[in-house]
N, C-alpha and C. Protein backbone atom coordinates (compact mmCIF):
# COMPACT_ATOMS: atom_id res chain seq x y z
N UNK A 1 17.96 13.10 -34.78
CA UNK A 1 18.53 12.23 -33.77
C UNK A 1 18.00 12.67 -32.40
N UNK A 2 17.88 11.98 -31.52
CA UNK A 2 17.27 12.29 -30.30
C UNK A 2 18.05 12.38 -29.36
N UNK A 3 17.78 13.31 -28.35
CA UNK A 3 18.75 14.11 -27.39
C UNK A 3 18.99 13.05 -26.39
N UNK A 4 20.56 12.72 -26.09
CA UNK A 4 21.12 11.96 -25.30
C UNK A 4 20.13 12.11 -23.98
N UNK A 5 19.36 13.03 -23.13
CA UNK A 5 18.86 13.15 -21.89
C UNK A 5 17.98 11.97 -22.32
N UNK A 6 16.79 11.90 -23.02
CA UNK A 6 15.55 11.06 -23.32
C UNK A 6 16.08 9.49 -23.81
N UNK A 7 17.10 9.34 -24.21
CA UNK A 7 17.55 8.28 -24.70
C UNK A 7 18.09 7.51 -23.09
N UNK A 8 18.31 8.37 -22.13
CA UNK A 8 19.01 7.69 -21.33
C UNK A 8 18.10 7.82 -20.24
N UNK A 9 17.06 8.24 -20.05
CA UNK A 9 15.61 8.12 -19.72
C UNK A 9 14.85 6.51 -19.99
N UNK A 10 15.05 5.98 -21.21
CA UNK A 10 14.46 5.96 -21.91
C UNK A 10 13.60 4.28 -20.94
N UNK A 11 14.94 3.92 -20.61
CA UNK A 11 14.74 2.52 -19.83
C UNK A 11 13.14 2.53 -18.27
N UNK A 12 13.31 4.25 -17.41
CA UNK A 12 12.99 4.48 -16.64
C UNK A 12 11.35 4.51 -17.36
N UNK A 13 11.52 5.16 -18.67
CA UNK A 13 10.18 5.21 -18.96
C UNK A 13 9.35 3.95 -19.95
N UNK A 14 10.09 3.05 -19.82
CA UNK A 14 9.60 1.63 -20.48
C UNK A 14 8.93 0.83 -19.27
N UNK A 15 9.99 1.00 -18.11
CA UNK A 15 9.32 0.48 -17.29
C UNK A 15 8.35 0.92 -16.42
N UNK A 16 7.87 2.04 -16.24
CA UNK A 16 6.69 2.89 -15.89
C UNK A 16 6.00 2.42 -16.67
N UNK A 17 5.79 2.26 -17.85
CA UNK A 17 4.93 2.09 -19.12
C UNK A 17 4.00 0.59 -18.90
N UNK A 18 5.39 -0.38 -18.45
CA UNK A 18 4.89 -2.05 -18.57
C UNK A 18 4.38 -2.24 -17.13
N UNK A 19 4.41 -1.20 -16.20
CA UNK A 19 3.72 -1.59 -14.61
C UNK A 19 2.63 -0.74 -14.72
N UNK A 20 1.97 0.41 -15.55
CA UNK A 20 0.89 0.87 -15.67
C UNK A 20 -0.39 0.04 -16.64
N UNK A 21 1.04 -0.82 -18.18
CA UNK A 21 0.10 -1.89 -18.70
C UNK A 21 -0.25 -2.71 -18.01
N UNK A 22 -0.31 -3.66 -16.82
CA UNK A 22 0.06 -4.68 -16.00
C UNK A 22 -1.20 -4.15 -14.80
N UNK A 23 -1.38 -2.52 -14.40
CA UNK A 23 -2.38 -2.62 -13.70
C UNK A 23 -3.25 -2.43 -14.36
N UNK A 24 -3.69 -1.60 -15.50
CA UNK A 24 -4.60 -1.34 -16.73
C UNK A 24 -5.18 -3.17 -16.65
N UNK A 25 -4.34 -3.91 -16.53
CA UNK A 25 -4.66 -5.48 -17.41
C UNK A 25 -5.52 -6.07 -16.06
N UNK A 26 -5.36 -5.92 -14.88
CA UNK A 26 -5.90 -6.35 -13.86
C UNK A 26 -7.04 -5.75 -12.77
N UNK A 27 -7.15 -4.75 -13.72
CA UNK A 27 -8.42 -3.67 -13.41
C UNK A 27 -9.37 -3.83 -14.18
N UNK A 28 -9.52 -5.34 -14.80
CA UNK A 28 -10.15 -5.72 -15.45
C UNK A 28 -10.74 -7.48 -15.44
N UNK A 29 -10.32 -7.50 -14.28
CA UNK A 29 -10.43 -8.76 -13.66
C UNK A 29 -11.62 -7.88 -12.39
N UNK A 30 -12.48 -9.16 -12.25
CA UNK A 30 -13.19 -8.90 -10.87
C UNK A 30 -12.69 -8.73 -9.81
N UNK A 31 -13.20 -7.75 -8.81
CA UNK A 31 -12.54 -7.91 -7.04
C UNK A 31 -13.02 -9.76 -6.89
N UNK A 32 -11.98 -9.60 -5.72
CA UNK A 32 -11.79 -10.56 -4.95
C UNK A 32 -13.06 -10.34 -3.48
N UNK A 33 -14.14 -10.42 -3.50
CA UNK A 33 -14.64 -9.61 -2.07
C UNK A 33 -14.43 -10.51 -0.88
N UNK A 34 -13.80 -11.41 -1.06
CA UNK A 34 -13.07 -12.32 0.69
C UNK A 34 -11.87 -11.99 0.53
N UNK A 35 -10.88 -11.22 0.12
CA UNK A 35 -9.63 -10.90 0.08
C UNK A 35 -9.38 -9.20 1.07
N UNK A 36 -8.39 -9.66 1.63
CA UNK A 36 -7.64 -8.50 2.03
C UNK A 36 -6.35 -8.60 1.95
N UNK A 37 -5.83 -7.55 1.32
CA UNK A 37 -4.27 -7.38 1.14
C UNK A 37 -3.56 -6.30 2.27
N UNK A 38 -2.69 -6.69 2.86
CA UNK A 38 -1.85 -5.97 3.87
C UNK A 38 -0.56 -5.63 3.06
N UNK A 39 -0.11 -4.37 3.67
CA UNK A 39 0.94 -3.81 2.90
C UNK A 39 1.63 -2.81 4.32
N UNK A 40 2.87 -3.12 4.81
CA UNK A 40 3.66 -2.50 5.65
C UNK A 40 4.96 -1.84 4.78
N UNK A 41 4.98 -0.38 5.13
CA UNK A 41 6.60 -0.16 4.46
C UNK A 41 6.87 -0.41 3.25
N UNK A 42 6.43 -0.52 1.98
CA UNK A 42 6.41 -0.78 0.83
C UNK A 42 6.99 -2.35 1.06
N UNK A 43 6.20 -3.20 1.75
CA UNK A 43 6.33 -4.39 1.89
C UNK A 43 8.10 -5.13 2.71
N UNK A 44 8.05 -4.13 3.68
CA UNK A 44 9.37 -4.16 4.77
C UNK A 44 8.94 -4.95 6.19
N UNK A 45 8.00 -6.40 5.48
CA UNK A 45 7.46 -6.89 6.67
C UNK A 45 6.54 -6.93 6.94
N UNK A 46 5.77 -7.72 7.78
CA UNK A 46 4.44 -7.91 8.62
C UNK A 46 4.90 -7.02 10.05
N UNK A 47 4.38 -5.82 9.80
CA UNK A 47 4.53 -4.96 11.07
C UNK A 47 3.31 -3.54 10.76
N UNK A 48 3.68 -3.10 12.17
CA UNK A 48 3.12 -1.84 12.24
C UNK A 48 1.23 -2.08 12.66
N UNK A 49 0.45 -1.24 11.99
CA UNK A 49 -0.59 -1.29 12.40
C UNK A 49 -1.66 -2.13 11.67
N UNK A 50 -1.13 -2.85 10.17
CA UNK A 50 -1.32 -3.87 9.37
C UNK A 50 -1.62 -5.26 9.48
N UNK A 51 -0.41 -5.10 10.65
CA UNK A 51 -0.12 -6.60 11.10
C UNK A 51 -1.02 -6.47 12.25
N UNK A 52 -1.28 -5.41 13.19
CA UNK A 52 -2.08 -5.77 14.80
C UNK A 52 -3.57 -6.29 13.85
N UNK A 53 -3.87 -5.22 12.93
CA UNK A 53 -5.15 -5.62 12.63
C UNK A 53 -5.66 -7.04 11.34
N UNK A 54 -4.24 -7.91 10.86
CA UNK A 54 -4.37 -8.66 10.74
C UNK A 54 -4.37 -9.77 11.54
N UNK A 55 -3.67 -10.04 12.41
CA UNK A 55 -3.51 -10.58 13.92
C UNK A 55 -4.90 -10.60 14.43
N UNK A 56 -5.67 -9.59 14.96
CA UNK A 56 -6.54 -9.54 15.19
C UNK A 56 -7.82 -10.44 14.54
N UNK A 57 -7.85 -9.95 13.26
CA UNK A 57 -8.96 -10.86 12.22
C UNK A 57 -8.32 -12.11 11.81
N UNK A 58 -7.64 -12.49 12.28
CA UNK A 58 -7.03 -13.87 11.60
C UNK A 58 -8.01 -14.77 12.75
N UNK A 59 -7.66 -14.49 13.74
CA UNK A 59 -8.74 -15.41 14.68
C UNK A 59 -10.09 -15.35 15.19
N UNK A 60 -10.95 -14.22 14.43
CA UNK A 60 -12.12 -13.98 14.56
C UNK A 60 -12.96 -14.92 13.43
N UNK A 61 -14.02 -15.15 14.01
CA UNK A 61 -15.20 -15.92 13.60
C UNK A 61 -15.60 -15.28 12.14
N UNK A 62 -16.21 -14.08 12.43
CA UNK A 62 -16.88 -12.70 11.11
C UNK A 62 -15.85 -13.06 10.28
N UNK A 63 -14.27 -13.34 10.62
CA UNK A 63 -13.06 -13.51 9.12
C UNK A 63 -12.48 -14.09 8.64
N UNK A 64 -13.72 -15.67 9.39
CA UNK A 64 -13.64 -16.50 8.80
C UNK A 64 -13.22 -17.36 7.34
N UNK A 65 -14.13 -16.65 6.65
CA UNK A 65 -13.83 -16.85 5.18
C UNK A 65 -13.42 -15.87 4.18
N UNK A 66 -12.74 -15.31 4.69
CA UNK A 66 -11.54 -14.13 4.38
C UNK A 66 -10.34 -14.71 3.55
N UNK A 67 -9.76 -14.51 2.84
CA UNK A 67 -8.48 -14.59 2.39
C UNK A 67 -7.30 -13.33 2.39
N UNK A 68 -6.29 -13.65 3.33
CA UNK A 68 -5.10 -12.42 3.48
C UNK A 68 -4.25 -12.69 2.47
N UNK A 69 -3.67 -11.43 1.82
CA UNK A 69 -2.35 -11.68 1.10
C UNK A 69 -1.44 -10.50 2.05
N UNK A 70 -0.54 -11.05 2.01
CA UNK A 70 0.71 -9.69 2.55
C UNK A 70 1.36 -9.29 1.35
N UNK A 71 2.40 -8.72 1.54
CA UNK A 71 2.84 -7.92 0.80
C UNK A 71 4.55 -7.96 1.48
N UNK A 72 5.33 -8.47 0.51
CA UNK A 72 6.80 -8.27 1.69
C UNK A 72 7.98 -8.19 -0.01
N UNK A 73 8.79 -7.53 0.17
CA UNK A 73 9.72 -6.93 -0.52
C UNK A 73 10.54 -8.09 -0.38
N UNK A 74 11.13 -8.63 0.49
CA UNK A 74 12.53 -9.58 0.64
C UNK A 74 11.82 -11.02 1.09
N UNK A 75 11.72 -12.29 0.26
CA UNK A 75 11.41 -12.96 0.80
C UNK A 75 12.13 -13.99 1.83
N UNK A 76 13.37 -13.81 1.58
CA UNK A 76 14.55 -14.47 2.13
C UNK A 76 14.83 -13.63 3.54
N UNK A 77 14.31 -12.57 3.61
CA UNK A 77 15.12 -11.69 4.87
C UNK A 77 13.72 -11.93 5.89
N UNK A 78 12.93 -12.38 5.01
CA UNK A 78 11.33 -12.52 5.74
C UNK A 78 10.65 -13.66 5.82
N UNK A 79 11.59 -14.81 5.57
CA UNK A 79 11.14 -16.10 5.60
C UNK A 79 10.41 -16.69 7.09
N UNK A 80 10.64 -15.62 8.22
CA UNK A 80 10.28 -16.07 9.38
C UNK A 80 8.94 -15.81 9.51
N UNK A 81 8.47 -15.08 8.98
CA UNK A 81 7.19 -14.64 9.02
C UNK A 81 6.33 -15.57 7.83
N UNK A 82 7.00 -15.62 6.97
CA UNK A 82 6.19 -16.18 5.68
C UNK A 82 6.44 -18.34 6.03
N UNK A 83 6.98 -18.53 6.97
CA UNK A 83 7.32 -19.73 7.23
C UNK A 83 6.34 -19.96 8.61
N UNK A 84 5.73 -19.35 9.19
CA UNK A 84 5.09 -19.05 10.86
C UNK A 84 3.40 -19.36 9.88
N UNK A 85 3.39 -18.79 8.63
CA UNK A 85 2.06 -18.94 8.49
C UNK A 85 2.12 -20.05 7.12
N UNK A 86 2.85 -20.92 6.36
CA UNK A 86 2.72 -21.07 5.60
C UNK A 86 1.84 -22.50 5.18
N UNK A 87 1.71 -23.01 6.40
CA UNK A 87 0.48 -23.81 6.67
C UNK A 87 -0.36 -23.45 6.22
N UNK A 88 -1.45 -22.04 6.46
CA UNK A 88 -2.64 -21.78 6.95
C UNK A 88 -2.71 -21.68 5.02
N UNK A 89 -3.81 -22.00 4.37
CA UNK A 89 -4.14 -21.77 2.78
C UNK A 89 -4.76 -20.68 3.05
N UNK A 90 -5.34 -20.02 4.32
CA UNK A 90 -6.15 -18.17 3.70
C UNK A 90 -4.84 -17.63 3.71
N UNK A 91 -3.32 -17.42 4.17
CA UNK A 91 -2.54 -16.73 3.75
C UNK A 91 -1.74 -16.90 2.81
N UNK A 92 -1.30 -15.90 1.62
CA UNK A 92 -0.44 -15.97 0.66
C UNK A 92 0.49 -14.52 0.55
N UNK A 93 1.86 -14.75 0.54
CA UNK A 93 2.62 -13.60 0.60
C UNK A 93 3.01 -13.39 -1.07
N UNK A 94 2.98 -12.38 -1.46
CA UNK A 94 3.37 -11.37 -2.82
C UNK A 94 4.66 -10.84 -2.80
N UNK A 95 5.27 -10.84 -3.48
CA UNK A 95 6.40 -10.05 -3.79
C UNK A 95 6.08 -8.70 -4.36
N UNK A 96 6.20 -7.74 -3.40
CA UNK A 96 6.16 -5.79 -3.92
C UNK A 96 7.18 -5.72 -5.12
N UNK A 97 5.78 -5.20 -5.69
CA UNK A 97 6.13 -4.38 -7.45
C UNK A 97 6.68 -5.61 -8.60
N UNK A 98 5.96 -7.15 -7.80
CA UNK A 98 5.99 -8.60 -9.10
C UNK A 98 4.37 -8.17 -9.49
N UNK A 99 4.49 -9.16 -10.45
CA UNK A 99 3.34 -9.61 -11.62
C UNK A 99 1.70 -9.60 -10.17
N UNK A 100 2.50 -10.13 -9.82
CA UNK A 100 1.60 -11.13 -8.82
C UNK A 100 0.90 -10.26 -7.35
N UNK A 101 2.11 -9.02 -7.17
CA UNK A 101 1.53 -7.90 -6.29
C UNK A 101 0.46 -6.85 -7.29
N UNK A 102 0.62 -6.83 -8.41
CA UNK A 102 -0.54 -5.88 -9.35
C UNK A 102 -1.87 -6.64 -9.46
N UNK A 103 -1.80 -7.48 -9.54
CA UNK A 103 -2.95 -8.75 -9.55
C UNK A 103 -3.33 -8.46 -8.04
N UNK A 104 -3.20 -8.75 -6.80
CA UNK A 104 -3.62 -8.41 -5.67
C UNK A 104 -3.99 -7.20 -5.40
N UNK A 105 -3.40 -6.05 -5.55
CA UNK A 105 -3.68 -5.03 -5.45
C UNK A 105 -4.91 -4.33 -6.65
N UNK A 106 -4.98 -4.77 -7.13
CA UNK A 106 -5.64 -4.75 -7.96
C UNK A 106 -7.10 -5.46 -8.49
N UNK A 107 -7.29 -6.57 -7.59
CA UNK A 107 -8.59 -7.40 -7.11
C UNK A 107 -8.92 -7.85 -5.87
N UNK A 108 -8.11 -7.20 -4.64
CA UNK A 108 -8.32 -7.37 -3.39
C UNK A 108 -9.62 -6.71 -3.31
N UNK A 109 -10.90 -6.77 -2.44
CA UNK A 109 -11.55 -5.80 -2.09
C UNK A 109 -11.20 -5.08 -0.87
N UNK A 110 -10.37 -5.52 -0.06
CA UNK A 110 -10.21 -4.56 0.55
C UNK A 110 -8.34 -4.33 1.05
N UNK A 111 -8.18 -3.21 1.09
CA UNK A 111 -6.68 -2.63 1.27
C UNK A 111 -5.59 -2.11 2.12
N UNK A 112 -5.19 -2.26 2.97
CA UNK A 112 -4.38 -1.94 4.37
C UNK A 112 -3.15 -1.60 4.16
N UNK A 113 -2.80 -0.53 4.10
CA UNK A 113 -1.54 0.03 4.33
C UNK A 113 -1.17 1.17 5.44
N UNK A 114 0.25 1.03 5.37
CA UNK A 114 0.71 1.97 6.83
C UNK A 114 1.18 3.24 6.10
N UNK A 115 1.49 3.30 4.39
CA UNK A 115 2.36 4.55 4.06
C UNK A 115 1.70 5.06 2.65
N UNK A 116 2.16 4.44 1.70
CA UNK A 116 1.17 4.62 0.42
C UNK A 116 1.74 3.56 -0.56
N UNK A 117 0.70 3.38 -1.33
CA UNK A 117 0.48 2.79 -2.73
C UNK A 117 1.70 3.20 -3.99
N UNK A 118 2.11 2.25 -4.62
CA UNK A 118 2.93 3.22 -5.81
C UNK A 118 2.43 3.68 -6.38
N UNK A 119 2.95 4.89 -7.36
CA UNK A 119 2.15 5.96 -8.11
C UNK A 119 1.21 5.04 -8.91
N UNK A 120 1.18 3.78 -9.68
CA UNK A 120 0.81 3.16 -10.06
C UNK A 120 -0.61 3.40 -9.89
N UNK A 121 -0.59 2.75 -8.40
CA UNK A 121 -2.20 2.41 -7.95
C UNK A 121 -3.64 3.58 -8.23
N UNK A 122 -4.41 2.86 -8.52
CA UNK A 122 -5.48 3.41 -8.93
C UNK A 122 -6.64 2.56 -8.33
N UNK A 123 -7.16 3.36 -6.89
CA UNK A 123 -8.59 2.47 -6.22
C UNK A 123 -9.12 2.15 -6.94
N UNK A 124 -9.93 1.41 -7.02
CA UNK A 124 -11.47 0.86 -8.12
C UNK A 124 -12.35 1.04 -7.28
N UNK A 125 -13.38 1.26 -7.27
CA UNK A 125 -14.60 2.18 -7.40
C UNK A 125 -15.51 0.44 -6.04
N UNK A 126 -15.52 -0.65 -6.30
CA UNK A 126 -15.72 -1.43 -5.46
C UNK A 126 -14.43 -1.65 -4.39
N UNK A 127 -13.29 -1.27 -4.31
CA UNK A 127 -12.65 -1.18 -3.13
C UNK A 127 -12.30 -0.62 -1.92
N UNK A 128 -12.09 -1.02 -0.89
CA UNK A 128 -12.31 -0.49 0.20
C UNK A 128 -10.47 0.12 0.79
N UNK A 129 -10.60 1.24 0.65
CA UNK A 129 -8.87 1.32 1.49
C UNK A 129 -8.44 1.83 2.96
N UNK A 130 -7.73 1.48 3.30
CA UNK A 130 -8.09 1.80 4.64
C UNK A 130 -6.34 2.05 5.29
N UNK A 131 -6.10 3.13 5.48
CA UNK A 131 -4.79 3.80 5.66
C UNK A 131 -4.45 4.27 6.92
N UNK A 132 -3.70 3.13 7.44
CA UNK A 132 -3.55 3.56 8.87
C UNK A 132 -2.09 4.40 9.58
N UNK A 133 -1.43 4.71 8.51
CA UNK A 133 -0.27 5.67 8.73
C UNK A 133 0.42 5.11 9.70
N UNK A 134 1.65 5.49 10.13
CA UNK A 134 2.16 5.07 11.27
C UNK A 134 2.98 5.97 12.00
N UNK A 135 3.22 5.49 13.28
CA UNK A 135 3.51 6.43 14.37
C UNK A 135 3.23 7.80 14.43
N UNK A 136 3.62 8.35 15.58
CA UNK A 136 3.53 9.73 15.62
C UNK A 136 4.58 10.52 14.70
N UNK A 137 3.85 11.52 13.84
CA UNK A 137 5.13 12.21 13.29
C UNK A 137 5.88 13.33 14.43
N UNK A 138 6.95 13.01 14.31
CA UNK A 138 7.87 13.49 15.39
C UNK A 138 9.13 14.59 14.88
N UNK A 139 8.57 14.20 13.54
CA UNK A 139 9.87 15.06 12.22
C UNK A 139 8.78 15.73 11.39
N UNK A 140 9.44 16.68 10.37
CA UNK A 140 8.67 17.47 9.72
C UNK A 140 8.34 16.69 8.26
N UNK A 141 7.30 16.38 7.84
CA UNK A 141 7.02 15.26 6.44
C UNK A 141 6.32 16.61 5.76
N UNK A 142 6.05 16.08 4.32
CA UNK A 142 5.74 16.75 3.47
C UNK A 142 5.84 17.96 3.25
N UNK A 143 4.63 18.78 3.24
CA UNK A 143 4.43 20.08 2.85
C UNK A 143 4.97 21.09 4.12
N UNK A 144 4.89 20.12 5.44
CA UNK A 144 5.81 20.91 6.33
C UNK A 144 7.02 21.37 6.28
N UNK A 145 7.80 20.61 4.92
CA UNK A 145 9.71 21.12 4.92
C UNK A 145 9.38 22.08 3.44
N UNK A 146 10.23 23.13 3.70
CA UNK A 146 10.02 23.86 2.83
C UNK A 146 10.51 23.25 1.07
N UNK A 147 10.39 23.36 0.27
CA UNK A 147 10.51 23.40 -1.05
C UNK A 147 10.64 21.67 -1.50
N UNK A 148 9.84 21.08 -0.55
CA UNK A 148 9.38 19.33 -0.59
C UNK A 148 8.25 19.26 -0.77
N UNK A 149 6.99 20.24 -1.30
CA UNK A 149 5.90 19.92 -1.24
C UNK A 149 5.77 18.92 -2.57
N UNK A 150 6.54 18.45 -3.56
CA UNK A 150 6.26 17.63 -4.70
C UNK A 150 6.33 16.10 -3.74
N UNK A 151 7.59 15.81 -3.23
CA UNK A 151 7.99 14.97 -2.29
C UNK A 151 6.66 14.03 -1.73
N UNK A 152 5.52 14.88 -1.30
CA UNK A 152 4.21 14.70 -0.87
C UNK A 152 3.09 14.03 -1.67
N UNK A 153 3.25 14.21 -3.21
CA UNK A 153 2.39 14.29 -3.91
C UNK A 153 1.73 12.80 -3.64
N UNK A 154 2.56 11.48 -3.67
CA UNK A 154 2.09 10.55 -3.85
C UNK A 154 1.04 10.10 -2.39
N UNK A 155 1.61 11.07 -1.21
CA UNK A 155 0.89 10.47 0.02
C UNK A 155 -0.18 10.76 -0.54
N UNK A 156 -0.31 12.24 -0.62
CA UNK A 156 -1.37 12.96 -0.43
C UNK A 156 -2.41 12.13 -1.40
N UNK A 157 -2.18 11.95 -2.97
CA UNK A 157 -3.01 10.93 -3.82
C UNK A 157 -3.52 9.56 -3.20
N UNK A 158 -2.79 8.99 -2.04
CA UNK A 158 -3.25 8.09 -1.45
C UNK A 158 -4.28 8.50 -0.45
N UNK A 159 -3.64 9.14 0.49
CA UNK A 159 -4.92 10.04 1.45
C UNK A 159 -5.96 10.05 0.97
N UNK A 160 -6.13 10.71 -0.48
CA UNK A 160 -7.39 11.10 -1.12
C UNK A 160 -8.44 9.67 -1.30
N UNK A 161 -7.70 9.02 -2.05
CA UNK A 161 -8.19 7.91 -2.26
C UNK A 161 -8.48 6.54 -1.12
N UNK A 162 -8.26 6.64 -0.14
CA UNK A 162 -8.20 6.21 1.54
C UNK A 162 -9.84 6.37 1.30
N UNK A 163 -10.31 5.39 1.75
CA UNK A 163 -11.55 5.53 2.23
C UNK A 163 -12.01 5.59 3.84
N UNK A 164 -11.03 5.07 4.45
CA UNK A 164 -10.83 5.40 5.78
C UNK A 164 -9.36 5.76 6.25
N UNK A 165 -9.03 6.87 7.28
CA UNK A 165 -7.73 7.15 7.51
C UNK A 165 -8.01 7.19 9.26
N UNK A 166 -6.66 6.00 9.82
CA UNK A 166 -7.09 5.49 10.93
C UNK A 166 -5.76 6.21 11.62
N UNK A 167 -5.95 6.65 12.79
CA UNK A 167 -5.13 7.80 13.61
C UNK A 167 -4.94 6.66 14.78
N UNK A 168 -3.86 6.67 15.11
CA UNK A 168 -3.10 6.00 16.47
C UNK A 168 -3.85 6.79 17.55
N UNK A 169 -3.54 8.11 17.47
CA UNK A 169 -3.48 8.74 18.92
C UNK A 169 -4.07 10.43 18.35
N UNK A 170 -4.68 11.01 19.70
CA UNK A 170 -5.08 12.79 18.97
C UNK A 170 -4.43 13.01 18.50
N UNK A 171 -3.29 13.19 18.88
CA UNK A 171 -1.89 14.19 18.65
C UNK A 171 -1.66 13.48 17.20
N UNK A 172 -1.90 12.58 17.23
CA UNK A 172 -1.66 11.95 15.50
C UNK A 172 -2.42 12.67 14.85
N UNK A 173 -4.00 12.70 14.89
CA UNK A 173 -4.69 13.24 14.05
C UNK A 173 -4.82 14.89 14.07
N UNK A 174 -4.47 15.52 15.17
CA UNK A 174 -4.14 16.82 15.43
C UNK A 174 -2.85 17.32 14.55
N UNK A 175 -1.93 16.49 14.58
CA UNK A 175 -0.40 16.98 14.09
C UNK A 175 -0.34 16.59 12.29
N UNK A 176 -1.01 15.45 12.46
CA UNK A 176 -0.87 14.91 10.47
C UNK A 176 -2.37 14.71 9.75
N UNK A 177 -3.35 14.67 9.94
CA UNK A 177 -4.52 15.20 9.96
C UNK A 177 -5.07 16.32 9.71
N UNK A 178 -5.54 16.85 10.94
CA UNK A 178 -6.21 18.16 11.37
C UNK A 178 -5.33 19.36 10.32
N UNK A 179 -3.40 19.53 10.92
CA UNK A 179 -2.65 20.47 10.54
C UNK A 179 -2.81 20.77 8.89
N UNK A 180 -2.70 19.45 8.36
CA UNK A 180 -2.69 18.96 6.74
C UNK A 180 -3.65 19.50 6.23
N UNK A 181 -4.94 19.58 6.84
CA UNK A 181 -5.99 20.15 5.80
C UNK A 181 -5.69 21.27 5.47
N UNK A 182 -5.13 21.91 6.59
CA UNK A 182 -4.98 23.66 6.41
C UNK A 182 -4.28 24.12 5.38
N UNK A 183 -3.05 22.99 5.18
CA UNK A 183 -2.37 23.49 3.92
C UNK A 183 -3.22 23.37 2.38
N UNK A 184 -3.54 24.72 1.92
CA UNK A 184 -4.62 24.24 0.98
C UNK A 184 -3.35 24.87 -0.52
């Protein structure tokens, strides 16, 4: 008979199982190479440094024939945003951690986030990621608080996989940057 702990596990690890089958299934589909997917806050909105630099390319010429997807967790709490663009056919908003956000994330060629990816994610080898962190850290994150260095693991797997990591300000890249490498 199997030990009450794993049995009552058991749900947590079915569903890990069917969102790892689900990106496995769409890592097998071609990139998208006119797609960019934006991702704020595990999808807490069109904000932060996601949104300036979608803002930005939405009205440039070069991004032109681009296609944006966002990424937003609540569509009802975020209808103002997803209602401001729902005219335009290059934008389409996703629901974080549906069918339909693994499929994007997963054939976008290129990737914008402010924090990280779920453990899930796995770059593909034609994608471009581009991790622009946000604000100044002003509090102690990761490997800086003592006996939280697991806490970290998932940034840091994103970091790695970042093909570009975009710094606000020195003191950004001096304080969460620069400091970070040292911790080896």
């Amino acid at each position: 008979m199997p030990k009450i702990d794993n049995v009552k596990r058991l749900p947590s690890k079915v569903k890990r199982l069917i969102k790892n089958e689900i990106r496995t299934f769409w890592q097998n589909y071609p990139i998208q190479h006119d797609t960019i997917l934006f991702e704020s806050f595990s999808g807490n909105g069109m904000l932060c440094h996601p949104e300036a630099l979608f803002r930005r390319m939405l009205n440039r010429s070069d991004f032109s024939e681009y296609r944006f997807i966002w990424v937003i967790n609540d569509f009802s709490r975020y209808s103002k945003s997803i209602n401001e663009y729902k005219s335009n056919p290059r934008i389409k908003f996703v629901k974080y951690l549906s069918f339909e956000y693994y499929k994007a994330l997963n054939t976008s060629k290129y990737l914008i986030n402010n924090v990280s990816f779920p453990t899930q994610f796995a770059k593909r080898p034609d994608q471009v990621y581009v991790n622009t962190w946000h604000g100044i850290p002003l509090k102690k994150m990761g490997y800086d608080i003592k006996g939280r260095a697991s806490d970290a693991k998932n940034i840091v797997r994103n970091f790695l996989a970042a093909d570009y990591l975009l710094s606000s300000s020195r003191a950004m890249t001096d304080s969460m940057y620069a400091k970070a490498a040292l911790h080896k």
